[in-house]
C-alpha atoms as a PDB file:
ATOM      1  CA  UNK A   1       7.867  -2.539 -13.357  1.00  0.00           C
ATOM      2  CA  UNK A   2       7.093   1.095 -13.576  1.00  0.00           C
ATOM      3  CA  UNK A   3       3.314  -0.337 -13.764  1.00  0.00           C
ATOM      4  CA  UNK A   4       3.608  -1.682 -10.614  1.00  0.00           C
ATOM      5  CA  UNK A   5       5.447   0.903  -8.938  1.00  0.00           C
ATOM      6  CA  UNK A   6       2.598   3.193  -9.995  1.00  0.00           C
ATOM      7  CA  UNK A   7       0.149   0.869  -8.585  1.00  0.00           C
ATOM      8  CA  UNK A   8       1.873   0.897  -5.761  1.00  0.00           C
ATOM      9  CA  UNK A   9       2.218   4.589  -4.932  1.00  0.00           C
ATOM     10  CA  UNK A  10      -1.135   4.949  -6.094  1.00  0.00           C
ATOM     11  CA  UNK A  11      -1.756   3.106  -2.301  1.00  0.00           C
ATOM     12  CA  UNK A  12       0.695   5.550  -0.504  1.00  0.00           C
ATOM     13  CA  UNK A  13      -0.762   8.792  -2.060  1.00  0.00           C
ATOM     14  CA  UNK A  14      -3.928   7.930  -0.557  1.00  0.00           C
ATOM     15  CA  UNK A  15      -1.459   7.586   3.182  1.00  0.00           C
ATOM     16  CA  UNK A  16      -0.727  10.857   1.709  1.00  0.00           C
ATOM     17  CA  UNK A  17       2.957   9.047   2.413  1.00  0.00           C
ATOM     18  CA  UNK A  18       3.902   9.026  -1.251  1.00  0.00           C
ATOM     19  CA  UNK A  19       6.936  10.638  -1.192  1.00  0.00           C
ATOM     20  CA  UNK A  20       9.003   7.420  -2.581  1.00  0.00           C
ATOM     21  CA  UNK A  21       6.277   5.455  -2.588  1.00  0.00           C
ATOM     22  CA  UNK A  22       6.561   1.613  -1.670  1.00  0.00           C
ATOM     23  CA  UNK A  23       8.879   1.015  -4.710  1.00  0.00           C
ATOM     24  CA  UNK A  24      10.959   4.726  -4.822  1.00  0.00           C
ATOM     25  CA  UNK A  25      11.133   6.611  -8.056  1.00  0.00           C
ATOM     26  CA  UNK A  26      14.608   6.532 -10.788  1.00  0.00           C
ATOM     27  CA  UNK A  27      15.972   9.753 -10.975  1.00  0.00           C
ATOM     28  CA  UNK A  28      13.625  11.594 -13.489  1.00  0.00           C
ATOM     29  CA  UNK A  29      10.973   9.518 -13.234  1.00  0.00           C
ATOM     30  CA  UNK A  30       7.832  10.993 -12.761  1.00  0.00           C
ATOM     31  CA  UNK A  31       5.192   8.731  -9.787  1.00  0.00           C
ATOM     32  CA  UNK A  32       1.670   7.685 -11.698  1.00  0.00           C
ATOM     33  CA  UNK A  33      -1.337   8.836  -9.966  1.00  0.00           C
ATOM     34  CA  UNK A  34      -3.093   9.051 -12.898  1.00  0.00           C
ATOM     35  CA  UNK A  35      -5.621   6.747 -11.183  1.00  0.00           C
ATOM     36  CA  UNK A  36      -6.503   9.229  -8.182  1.00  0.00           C
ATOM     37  CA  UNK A  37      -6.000  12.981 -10.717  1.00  0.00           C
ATOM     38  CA  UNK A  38     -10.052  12.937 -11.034  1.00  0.00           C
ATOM     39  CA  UNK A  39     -11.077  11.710  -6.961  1.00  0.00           C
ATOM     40  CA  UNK A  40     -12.107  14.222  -5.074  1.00  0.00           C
ATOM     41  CA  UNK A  41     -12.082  13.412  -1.741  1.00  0.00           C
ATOM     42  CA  UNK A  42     -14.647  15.026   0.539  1.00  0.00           C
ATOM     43  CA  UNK A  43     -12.795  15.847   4.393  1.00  0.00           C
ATOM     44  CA  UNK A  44     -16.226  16.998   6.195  1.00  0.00           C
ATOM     45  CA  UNK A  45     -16.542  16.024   9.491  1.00  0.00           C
ATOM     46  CA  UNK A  46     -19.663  13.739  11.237  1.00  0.00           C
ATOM     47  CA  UNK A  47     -19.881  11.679   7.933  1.00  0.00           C
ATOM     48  CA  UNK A  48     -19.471   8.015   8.067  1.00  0.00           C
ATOM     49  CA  UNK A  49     -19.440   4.938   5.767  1.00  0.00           C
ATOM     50  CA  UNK A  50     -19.581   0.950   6.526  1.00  0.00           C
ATOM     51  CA  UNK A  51     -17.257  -0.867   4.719  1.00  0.00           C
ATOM     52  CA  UNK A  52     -19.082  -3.712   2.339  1.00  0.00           C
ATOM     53  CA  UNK A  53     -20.475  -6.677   4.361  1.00  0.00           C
ATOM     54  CA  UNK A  54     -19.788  -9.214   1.302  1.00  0.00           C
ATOM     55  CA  UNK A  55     -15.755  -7.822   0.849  1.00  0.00           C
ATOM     56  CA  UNK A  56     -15.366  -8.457   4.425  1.00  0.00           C
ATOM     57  CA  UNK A  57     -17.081 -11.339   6.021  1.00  0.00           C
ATOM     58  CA  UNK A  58     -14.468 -13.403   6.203  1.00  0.00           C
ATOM     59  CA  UNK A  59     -11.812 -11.058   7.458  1.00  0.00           C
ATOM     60  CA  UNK A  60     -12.386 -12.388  11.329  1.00  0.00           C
ATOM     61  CA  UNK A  61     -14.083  -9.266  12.207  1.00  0.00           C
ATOM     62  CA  UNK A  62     -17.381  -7.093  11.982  1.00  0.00           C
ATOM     63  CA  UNK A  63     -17.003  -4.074   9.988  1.00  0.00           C
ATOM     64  CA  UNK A  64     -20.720  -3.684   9.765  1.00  0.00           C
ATOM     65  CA  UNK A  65     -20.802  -3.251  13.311  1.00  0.00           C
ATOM     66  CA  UNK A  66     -18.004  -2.719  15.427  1.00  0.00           C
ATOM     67  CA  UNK A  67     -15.249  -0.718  12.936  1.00  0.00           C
ATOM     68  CA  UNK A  68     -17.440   1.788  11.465  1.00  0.00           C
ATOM     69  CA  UNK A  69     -15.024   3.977  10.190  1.00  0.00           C
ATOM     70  CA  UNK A  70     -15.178   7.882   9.947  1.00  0.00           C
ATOM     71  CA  UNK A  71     -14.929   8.783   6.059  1.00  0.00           C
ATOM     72  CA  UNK A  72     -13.612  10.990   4.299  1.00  0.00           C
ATOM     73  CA  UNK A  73     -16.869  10.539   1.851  1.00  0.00           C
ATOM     74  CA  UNK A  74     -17.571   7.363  -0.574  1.00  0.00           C
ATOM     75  CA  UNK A  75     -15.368   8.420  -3.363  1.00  0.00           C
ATOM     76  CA  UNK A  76     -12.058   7.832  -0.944  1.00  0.00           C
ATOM     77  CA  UNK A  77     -14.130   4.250  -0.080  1.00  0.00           C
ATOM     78  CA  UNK A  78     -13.984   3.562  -3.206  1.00  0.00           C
ATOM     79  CA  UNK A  79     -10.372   4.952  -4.049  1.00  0.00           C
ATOM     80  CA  UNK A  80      -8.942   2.621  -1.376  1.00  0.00           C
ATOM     81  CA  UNK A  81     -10.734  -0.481  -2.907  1.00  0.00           C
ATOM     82  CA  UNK A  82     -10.024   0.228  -6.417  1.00  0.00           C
ATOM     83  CA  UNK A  83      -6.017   1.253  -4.897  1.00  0.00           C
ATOM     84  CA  UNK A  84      -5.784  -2.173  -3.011  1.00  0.00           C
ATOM     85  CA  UNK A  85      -6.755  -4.348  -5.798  1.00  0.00           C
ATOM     86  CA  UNK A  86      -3.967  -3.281  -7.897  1.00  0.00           C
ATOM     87  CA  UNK A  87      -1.611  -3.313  -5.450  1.00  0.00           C
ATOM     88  CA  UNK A  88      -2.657  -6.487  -4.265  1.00  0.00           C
ATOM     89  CA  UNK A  89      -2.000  -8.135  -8.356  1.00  0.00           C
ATOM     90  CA  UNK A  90       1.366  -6.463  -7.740  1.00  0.00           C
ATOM     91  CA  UNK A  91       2.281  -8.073  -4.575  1.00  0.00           C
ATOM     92  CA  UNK A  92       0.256 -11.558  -4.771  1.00  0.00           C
ATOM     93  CA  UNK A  93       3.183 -13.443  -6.688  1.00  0.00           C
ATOM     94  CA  UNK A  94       5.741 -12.528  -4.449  1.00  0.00           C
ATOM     95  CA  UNK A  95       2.939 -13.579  -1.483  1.00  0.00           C
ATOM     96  CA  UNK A  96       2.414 -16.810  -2.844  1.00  0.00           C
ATOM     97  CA  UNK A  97       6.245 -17.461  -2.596  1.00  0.00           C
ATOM     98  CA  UNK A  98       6.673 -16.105   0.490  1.00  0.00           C
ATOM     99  CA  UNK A  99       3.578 -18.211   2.223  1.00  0.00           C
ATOM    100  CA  UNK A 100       5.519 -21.255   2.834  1.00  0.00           C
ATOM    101  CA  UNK A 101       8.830 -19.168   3.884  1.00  0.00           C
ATOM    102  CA  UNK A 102       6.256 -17.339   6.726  1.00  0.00           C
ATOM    103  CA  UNK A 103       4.971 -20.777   7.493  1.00  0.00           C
ATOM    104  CA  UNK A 104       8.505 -21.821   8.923  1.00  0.00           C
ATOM    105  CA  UNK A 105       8.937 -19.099  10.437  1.00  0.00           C
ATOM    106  CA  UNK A 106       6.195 -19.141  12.427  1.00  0.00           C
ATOM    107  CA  UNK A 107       6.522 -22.874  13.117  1.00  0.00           C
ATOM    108  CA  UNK A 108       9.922 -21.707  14.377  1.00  0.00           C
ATOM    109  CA  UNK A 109       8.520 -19.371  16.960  1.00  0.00           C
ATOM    110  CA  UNK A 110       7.468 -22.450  19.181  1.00  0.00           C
ATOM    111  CA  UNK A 111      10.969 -24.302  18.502  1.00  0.00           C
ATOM    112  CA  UNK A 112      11.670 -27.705  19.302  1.00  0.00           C
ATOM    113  CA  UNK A 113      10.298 -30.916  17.094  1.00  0.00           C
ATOM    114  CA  UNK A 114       6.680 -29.710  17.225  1.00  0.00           C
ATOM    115  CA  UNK A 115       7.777 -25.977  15.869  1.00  0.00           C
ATOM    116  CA  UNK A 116      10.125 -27.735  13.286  1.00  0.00           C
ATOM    117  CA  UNK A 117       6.958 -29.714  12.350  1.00  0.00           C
ATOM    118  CA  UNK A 118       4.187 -27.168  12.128  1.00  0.00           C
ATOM    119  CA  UNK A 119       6.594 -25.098  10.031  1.00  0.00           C
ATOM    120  CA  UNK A 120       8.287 -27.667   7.875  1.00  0.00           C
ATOM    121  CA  UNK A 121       4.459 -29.545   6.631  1.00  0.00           C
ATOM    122  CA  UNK A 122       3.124 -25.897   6.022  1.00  0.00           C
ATOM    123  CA  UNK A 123       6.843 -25.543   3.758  1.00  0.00           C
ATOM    124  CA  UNK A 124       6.083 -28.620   1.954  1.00  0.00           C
ATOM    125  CA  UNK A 125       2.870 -29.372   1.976  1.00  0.00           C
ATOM    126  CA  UNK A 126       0.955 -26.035   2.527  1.00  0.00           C
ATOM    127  CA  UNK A 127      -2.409 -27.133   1.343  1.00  0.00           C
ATOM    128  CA  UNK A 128      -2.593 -30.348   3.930  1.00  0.00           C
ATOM    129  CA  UNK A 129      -3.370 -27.944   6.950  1.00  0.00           C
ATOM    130  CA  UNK A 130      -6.211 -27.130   5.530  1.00  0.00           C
ATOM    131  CA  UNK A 131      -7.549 -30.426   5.098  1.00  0.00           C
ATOM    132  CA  UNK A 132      -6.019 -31.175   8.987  1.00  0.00           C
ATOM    133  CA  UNK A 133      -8.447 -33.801  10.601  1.00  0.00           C
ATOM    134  CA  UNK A 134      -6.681 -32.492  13.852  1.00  0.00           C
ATOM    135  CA  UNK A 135      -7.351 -28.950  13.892  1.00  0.00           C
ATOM    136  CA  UNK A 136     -10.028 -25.864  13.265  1.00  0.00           C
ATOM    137  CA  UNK A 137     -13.747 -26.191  12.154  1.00  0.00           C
ATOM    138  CA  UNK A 138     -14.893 -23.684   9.233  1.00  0.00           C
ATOM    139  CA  UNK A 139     -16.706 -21.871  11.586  1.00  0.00           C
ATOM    140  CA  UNK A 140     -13.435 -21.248  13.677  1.00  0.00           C
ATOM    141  CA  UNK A 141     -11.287 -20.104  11.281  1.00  0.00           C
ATOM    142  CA  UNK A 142     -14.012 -17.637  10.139  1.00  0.00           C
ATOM    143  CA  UNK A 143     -14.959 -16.835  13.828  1.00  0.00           C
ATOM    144  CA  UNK A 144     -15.655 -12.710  13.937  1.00  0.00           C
ATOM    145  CA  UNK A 145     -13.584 -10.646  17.165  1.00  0.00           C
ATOM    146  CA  UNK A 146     -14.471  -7.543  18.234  1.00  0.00           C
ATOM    147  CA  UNK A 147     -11.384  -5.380  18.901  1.00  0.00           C
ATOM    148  CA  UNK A 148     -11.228  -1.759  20.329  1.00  0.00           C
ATOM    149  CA  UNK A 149     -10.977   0.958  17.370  1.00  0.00           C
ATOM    150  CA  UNK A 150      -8.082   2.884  18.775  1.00  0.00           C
ATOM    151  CA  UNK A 151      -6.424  -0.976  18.976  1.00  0.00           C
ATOM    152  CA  UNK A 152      -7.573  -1.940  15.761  1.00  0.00           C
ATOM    153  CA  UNK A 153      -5.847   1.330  14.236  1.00  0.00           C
ATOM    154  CA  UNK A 154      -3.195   1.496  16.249  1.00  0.00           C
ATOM    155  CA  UNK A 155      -2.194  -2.287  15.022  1.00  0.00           C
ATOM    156  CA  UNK A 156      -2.391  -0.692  11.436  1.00  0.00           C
ATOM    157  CA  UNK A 157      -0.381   2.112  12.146  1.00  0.00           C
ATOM    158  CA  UNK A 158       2.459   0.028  13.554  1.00  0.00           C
ATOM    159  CA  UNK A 159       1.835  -2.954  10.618  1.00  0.00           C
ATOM    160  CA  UNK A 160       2.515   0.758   8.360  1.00  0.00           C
ATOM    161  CA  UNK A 161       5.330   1.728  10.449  1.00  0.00           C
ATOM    162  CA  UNK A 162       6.876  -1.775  10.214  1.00  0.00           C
ATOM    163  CA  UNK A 163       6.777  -1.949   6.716  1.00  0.00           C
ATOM    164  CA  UNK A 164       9.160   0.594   6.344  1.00  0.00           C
ATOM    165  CA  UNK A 165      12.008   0.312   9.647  1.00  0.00           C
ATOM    166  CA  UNK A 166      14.679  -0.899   9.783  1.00  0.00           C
ATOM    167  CA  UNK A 167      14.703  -4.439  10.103  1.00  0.00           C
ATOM    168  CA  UNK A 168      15.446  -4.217  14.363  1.00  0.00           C
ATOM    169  CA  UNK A 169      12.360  -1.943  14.625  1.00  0.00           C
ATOM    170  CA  UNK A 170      10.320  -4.027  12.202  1.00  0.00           C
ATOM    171  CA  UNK A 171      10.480  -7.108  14.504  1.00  0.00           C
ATOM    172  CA  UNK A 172       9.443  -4.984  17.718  1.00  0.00           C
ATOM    173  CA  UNK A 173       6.107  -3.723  15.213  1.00  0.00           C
ATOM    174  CA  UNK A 174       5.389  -6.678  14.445  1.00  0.00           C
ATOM    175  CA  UNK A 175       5.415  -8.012  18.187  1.00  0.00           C
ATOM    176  CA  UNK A 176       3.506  -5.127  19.436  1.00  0.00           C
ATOM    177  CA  UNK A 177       0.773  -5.651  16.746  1.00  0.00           C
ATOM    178  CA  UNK A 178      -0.286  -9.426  18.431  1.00  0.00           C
ATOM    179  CA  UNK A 179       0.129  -7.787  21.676  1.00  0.00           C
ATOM    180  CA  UNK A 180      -1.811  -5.124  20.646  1.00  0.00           C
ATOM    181  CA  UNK A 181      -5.014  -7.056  18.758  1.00  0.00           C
ATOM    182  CA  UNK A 182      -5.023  -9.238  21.885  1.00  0.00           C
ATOM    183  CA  UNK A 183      -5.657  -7.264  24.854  1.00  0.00           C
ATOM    184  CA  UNK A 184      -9.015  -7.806  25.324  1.00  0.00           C
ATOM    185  CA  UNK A 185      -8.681 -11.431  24.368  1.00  0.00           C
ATOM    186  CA  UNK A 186      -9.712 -14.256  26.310  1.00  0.00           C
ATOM    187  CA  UNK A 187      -7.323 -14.974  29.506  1.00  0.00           C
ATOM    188  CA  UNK A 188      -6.757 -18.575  27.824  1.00  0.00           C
ATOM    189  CA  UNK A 189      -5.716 -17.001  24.543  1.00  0.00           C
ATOM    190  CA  UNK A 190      -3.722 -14.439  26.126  1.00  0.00           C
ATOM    191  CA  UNK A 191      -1.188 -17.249  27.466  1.00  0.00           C
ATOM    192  CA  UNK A 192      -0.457 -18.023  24.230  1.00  0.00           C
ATOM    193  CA  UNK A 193       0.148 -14.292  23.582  1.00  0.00           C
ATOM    194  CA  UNK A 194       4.086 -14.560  23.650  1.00  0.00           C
ATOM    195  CA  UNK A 195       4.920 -17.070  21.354  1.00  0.00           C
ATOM    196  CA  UNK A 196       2.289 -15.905  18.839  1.00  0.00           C
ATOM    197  CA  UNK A 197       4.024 -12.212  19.512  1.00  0.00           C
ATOM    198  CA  UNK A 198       7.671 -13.680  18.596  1.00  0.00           C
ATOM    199  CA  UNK A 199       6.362 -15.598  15.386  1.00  0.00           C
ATOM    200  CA  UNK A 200       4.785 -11.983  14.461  1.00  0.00           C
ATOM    201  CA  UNK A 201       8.357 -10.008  15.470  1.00  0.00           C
ATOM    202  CA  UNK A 202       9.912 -13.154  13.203  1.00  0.00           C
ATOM    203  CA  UNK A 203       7.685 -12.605  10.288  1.00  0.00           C
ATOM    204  CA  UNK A 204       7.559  -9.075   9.930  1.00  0.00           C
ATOM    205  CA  UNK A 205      11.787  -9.401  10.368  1.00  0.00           C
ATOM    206  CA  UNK A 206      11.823 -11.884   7.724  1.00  0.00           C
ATOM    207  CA  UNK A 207       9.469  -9.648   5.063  1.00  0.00           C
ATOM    208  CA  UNK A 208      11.367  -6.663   6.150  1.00  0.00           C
ATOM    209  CA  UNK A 209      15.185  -7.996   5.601  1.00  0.00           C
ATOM    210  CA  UNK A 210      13.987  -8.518   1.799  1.00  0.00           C
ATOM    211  CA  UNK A 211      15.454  -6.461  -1.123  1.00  0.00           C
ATOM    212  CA  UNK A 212      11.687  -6.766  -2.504  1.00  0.00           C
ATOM    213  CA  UNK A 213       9.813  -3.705  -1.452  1.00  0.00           C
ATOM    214  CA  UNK A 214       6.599  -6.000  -2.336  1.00  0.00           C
ATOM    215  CA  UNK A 215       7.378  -8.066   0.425  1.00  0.00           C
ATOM    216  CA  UNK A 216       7.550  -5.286   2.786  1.00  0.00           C
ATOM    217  CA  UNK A 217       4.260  -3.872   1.674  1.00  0.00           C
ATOM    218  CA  UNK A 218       3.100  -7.751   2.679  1.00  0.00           C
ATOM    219  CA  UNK A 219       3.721  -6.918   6.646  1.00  0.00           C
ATOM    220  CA  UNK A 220       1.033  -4.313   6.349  1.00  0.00           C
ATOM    221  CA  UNK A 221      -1.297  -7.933   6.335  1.00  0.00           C
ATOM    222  CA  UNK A 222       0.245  -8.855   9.802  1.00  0.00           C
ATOM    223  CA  UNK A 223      -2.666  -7.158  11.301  1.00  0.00           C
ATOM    224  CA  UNK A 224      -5.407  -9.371   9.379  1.00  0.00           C
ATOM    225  CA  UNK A 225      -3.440 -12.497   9.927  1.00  0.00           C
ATOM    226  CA  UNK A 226      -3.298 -11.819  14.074  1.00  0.00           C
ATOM    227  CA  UNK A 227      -7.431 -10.714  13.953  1.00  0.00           C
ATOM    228  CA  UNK A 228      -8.271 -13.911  12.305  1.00  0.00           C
ATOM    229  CA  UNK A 229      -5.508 -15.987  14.739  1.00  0.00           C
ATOM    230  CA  UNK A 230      -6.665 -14.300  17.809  1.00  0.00           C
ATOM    231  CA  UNK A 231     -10.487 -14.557  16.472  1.00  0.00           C
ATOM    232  CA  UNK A 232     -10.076 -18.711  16.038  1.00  0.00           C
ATOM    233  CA  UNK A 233      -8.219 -18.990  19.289  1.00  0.00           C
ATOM    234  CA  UNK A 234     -11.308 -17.152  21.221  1.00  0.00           C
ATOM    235  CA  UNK A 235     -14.135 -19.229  19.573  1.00  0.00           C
ATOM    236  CA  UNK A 236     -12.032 -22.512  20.281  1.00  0.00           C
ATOM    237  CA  UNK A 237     -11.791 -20.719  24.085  1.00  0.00           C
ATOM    238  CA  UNK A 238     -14.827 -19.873  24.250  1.00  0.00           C
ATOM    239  CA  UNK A 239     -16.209 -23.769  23.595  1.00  0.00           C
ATOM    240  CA  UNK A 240     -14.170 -25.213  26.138  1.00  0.00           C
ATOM    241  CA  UNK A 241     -11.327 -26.584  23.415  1.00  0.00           C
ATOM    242  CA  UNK A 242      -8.033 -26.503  24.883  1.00  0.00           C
ATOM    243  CA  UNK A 243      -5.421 -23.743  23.612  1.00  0.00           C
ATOM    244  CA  UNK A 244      -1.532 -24.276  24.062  1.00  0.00           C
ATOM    245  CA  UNK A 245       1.091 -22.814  22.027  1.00  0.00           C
ATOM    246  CA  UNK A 246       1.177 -25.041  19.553  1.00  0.00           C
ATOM    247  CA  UNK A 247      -2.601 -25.061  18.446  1.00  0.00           C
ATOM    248  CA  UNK A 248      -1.667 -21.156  18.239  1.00  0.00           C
ATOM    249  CA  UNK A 249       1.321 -21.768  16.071  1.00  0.00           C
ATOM    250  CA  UNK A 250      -0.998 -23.899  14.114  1.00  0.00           C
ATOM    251  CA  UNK A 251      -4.121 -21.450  13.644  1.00  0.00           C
ATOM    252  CA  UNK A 252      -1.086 -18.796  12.496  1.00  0.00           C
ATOM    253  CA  UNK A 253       0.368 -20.832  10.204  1.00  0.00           C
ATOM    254  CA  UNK A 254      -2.850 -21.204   8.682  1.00  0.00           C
ATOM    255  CA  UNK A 255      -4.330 -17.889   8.758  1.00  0.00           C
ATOM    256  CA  UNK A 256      -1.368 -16.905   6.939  1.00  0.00           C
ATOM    257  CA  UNK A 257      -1.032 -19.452   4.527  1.00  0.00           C
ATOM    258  CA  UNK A 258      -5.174 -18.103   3.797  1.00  0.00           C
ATOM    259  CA  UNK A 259      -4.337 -14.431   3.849  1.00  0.00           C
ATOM    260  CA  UNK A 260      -0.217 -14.554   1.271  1.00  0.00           C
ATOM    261  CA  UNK A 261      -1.975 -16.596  -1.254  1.00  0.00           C
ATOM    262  CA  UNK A 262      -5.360 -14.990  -1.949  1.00  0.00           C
ATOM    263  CA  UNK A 263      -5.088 -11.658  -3.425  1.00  0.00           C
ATOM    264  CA  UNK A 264      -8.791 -10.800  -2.531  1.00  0.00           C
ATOM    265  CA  UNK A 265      -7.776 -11.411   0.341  1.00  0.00           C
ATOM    266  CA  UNK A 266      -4.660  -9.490   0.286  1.00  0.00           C
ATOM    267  CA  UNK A 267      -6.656  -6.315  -1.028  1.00  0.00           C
ATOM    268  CA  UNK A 268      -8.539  -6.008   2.200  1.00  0.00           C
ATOM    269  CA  UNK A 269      -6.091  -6.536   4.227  1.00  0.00           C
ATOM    270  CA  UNK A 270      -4.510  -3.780   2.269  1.00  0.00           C
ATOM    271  CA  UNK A 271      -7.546  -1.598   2.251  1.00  0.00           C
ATOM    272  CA  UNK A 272      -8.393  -1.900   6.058  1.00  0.00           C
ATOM    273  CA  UNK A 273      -4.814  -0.773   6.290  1.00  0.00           C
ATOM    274  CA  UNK A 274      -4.985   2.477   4.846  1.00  0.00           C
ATOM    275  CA  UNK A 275      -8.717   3.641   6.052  1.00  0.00           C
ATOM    276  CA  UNK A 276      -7.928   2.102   9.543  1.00  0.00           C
ATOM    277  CA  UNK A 277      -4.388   4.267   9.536  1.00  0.00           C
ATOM    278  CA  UNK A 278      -5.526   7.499   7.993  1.00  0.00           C
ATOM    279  CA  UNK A 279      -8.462   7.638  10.834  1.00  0.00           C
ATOM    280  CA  UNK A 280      -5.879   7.244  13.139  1.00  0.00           C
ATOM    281  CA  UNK A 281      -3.876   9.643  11.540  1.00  0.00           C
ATOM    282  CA  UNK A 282      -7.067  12.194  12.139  1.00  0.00           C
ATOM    283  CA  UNK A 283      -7.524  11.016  15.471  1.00  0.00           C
ATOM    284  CA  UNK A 284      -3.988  12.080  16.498  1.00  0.00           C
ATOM    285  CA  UNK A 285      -4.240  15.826  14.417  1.00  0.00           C
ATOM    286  CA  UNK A 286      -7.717  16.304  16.306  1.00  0.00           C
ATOM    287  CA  UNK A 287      -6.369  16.084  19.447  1.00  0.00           C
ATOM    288  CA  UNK A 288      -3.851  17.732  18.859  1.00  0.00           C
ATOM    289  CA  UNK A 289      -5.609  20.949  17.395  1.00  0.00           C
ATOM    290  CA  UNK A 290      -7.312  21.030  20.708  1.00  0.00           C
ATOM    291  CA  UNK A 291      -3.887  22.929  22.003  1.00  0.00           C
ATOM    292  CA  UNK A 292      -4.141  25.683  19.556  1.00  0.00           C
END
């Protein structure tokens, strides 16, 4: 356990939100950075990095091109990925557990027999959407969307934010994260926006009203999960395929059932989380220096 807490503020310290870290410290006990003592991590501004094509193209998005992030030099690159893979062992078992939990609850967020279906075959049988004859191509569910930076790391701020609220505030995060990643989608997938928002607010509520911290830490992967949702929906738009409410209930429940039980997967949702929030976080001081 104290492992895993240490892998887990080992994430937060590079948030430079490690104060308690995801897991808290015991009285007396001392938090284990020993993995970050020797980084040096260089702040200059006008330098930037590209995240690795081959980590991240499947993620339903274009680091390469369109989220070229401002660094704070390769070493704190490399820091995040080498932080994210260890959180990501610690929180992968609890993931897997969770993934057919999240799959009802999003199957709930379109109610009625349909909703009760969606959610109750991804319970049971998670593995069958997959193989769906009804359903999404390879090439949709790894469709690539281009969303805005400041909406891209404003998604990850809140998917941050949410992971630590109360429970209330964690379900309006996790609403305004869809709403967010979507406003520049398609006007077809945009009608679908509201129920996809409510099965968001409903998992992030469910992760969040956990004892587990590691399943808190899992709604900072909300943002992934509503790229690669929002990302399918557009390419089936965008090919003249119908989208209701339930084929966007569907592509969630799948997305997520991809993203909770592979812990590569897992690590870059983790690791887009922290560079895409601390650039934020930079943004924000930037600006406001500019009133000095």
């Amino acid at each position: 356990m104290a492992q895993d807490r240490g892998s887990l503020n080992g994430l937060e310290a590079l948030l430079g939100e490690d104060e308690g870290g995801f897991l808290g410290a015991e009285a007396g006990d001392a938090l284990d950075f020993q993995d970050f003592e020797d980084e040096s991590f260089n702040e200059a501004e006008g330098n930037y990095f590209d995240l690795e094509a081959e980590d991240f193209s499947a993620d339903g998005y274009d680091f390469e091109d369109e989220f070229t992030m401002e660094a704070e030099g390769d070493q704190f690159l490399g820091s995040v990925w080498k932080a994210a893979k260890k959180a990501a062992k610690v929180v992968a078992p609890i993931a897997k557990k969770f993934a057919p939990q999240i799959g009802t609850v999003i199957g709930g967020a379109l109610g009625g027999p349909a909703g009760a279906a969606i959610g109750g075959k991804l319970g049971s049988v998670v593995r069958s959407l997959e193989a769906e004859d009804e359903g999404e191509t390879e090439d949709e569910m790894n469709a690539m969307i281009r969303v805005p930076a400041i909406d891209d790391q404003l998604s990850e701020a809140m998917a941050v934010a949410a992971s630590k609220a109360p429970v209330s505030d964690a379900l309006a995060l996790g609403s305004a994260i869809t709403i967010t990643i979507s406003s520049r989608a398609p006007l077809a997938v945009k009608t679908v926006t509201p129920v996809l928002a409510k099965a968001s607010a409903d998992v992030a509520r469910r992760l969040a009203s956990t004892n587990d911290p590691r399943a808190r830490t899992l709604i900072r992967t909300l943002p992934t999960i509503q790229r690669r949702t929002i990302a399918t929906l557009t390419r089936k738009a965008q090919t003249g395929k119908p989208v209701t409410p339930r084929t966007a209930i569907r592509v969630m429940a799948k997305q997520a059932n991809r993203t909770l039980t592979n812990p590569n997967t897992i690590a870059k949702a983790l690791a887009g989380n922290v560079a895409k929030k601390r650039q934020i976080d930079r943004r924000a001081v930037a600006r406001a220096e500019r009133f000095y």
